[in-house]
N, C-alpha and C. Protein backbone atom coordinates (compact mmCIF):
# COMPACT_ATOMS: atom_id res chain seq x y z
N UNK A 1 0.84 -1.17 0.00
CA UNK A 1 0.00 0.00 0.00
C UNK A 1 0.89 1.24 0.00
N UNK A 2 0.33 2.58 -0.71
CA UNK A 2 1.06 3.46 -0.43
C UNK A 2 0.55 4.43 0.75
N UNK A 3 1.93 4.95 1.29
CA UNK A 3 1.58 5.59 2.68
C UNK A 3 2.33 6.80 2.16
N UNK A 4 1.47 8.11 2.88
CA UNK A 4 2.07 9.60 3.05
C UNK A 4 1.90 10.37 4.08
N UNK A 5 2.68 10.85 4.83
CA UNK A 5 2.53 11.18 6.26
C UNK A 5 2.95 12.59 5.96
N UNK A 6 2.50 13.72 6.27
CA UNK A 6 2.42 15.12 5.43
C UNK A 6 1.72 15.73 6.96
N UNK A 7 2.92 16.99 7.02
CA UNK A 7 2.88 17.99 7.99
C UNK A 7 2.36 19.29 7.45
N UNK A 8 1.98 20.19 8.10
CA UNK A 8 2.19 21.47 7.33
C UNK A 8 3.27 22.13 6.45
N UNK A 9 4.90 21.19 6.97
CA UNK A 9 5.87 22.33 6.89
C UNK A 9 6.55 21.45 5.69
N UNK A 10 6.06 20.03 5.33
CA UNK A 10 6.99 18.79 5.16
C UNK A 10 6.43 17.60 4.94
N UNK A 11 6.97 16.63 3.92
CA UNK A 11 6.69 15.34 3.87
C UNK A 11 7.31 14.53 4.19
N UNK A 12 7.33 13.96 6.01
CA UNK A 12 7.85 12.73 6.83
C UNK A 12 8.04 11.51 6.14
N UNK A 13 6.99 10.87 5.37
CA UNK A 13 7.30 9.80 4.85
C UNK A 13 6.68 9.40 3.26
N UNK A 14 6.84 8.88 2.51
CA UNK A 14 6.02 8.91 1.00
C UNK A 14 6.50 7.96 0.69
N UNK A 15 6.04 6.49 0.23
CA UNK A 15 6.26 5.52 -0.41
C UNK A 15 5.44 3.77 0.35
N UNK A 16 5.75 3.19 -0.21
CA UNK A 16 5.26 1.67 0.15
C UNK A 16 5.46 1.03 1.29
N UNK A 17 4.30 0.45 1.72
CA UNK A 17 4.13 -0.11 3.12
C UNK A 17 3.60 -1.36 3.67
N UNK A 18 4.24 -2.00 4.41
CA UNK A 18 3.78 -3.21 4.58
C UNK A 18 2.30 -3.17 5.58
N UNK A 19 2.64 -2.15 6.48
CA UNK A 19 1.71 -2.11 7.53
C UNK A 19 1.89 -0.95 8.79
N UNK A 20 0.84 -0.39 9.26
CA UNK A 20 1.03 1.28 9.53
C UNK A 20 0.50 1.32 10.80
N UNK A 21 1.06 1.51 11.98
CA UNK A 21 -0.17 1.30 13.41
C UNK A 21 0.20 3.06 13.10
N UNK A 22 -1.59 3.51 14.12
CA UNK A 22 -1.46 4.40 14.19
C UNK A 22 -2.24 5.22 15.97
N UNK A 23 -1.84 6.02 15.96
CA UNK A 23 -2.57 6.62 17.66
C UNK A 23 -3.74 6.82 17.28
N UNK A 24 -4.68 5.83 17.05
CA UNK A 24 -6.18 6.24 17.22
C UNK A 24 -7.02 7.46 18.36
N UNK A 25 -7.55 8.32 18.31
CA UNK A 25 -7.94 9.06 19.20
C UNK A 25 -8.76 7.94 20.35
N UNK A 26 -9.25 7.05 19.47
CA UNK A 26 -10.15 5.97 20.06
C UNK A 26 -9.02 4.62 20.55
N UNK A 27 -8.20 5.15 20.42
CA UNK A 27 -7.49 3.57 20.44
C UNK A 27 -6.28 3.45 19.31
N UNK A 28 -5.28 2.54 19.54
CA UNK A 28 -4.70 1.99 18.53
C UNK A 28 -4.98 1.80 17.27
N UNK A 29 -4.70 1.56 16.21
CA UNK A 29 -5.05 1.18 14.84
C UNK A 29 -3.97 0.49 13.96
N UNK A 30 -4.08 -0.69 13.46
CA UNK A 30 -3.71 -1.31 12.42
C UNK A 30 -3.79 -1.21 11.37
N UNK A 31 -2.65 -0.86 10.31
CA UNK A 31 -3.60 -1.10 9.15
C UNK A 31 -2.74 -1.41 8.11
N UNK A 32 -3.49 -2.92 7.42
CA UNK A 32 -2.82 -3.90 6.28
C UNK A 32 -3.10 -3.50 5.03
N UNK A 33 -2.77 -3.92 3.99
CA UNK A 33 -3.48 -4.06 2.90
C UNK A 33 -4.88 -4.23 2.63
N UNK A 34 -5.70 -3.82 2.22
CA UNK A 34 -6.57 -4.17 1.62
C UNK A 34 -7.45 -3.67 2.66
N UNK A 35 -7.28 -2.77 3.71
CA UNK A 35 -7.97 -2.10 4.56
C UNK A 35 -9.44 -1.17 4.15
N UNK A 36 -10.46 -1.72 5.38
CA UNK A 36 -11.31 -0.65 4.70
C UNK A 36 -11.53 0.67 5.05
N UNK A 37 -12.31 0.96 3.72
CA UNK A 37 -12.07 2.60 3.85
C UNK A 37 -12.24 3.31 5.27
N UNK A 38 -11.40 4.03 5.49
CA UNK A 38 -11.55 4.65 7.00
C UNK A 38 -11.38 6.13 7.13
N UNK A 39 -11.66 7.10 7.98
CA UNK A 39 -11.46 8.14 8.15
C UNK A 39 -11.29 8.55 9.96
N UNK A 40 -10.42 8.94 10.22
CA UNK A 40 -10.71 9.19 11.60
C UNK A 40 -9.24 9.89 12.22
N UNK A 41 -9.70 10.76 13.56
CA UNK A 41 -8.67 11.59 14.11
C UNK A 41 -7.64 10.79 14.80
N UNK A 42 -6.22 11.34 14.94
CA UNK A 42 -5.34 11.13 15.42
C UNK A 42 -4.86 11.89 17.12
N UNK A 43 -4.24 11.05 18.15
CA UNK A 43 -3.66 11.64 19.17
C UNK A 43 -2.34 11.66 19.16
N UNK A 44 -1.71 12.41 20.27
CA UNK A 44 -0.59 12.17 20.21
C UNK A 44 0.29 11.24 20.34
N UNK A 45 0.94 10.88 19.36
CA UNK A 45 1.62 9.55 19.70
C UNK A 45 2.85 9.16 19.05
N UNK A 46 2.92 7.81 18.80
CA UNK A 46 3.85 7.16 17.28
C UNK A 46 3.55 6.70 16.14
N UNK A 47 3.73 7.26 14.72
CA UNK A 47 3.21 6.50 13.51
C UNK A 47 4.21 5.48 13.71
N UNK A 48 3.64 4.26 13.76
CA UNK A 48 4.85 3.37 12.92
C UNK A 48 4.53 2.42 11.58
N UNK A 49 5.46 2.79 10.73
CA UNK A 49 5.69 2.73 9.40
C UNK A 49 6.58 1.03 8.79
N UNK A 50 6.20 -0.07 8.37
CA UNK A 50 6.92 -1.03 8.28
C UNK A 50 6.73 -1.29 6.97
N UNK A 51 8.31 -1.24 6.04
CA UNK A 51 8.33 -1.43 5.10
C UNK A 51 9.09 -2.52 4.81
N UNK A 52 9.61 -3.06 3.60
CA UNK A 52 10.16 -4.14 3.13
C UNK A 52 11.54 -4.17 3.87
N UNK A 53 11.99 -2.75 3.46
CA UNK A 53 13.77 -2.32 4.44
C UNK A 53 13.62 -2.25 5.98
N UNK A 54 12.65 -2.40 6.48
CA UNK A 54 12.64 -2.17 8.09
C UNK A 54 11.77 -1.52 8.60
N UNK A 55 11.81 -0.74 9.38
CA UNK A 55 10.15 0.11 10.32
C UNK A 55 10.82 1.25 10.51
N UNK A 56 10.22 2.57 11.16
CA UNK A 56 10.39 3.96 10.61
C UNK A 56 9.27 4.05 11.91
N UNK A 57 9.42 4.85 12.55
CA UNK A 57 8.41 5.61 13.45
C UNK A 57 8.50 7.40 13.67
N UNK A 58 7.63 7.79 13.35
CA UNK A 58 7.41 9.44 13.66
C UNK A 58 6.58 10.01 14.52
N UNK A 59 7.06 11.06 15.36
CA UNK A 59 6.02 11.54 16.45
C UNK A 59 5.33 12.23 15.84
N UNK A 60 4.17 12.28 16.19
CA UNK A 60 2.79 13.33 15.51
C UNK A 60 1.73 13.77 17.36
N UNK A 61 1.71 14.59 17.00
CA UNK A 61 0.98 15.85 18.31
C UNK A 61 -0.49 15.57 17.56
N UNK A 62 -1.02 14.94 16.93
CA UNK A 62 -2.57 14.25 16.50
C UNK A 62 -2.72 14.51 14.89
N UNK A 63 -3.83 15.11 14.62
CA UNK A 63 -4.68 14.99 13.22
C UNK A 63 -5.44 13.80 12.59
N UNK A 64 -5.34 13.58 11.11
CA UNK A 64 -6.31 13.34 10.65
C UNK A 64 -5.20 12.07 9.93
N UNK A 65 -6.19 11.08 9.84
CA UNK A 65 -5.61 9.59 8.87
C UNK A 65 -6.84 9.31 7.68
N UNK A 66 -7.15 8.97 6.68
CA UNK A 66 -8.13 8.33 5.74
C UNK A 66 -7.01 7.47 4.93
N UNK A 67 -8.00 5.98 4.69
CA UNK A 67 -7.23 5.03 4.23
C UNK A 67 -8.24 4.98 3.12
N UNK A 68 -8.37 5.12 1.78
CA UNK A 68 -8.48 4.38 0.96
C UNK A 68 -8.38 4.22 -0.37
N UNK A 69 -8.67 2.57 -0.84
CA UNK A 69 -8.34 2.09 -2.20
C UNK A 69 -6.68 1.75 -1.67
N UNK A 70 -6.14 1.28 -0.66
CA UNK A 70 -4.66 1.48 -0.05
C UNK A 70 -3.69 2.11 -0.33
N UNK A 71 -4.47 3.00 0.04
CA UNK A 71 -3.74 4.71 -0.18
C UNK A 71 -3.60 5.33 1.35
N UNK A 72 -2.94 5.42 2.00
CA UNK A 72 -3.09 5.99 3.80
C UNK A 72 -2.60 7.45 3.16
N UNK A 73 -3.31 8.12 4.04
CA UNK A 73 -3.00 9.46 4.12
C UNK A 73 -2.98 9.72 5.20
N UNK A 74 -1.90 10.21 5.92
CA UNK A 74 -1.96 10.91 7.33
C UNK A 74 -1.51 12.24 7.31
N UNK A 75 -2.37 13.33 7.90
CA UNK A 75 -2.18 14.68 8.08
C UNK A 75 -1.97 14.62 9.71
N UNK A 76 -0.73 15.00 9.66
CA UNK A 76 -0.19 15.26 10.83
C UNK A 76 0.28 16.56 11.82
N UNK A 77 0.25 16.72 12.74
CA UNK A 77 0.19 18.09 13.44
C UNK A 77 1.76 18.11 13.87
């Protein structure tokens, strides 16, 4: 899937992903391939990012995630 993790100032991460947890406002979140469509806010926490080369984690102060067609978009604060 492709993942983009996009700040106001900057783009943290852009390219292919095995699998993406994220700080659910509600909770944790997983998310694989073939995920369904989702939309929902972010807390403060850790993206973590796992790709073919290894895992990648970025702090984010909350915002916004929508996953779909496996496309992640995270707008990050």
């Amino acid at each position: 899937m492709t993942v983009d993790i996009l700040t106001p100032d900057t783009t943290l991460f852009s390219g292919e992903a095995t699998f993406v947890g994220l700080p659910g406002s509600d909770g944790s979140l997983g998310i694989l391939n073939n995920h369904a469509a989702l939309v929902t806010t972010l807390k403060a926490g850790q993206v973590l990012v796992r790709t073919e080369g290894g895992e990648q984690t970025f702090d984010v102060n909350g915002g916004s995630v929508e996953v779909l067609n496996n496309v992640v978009t995270v707008l990050a604060e």
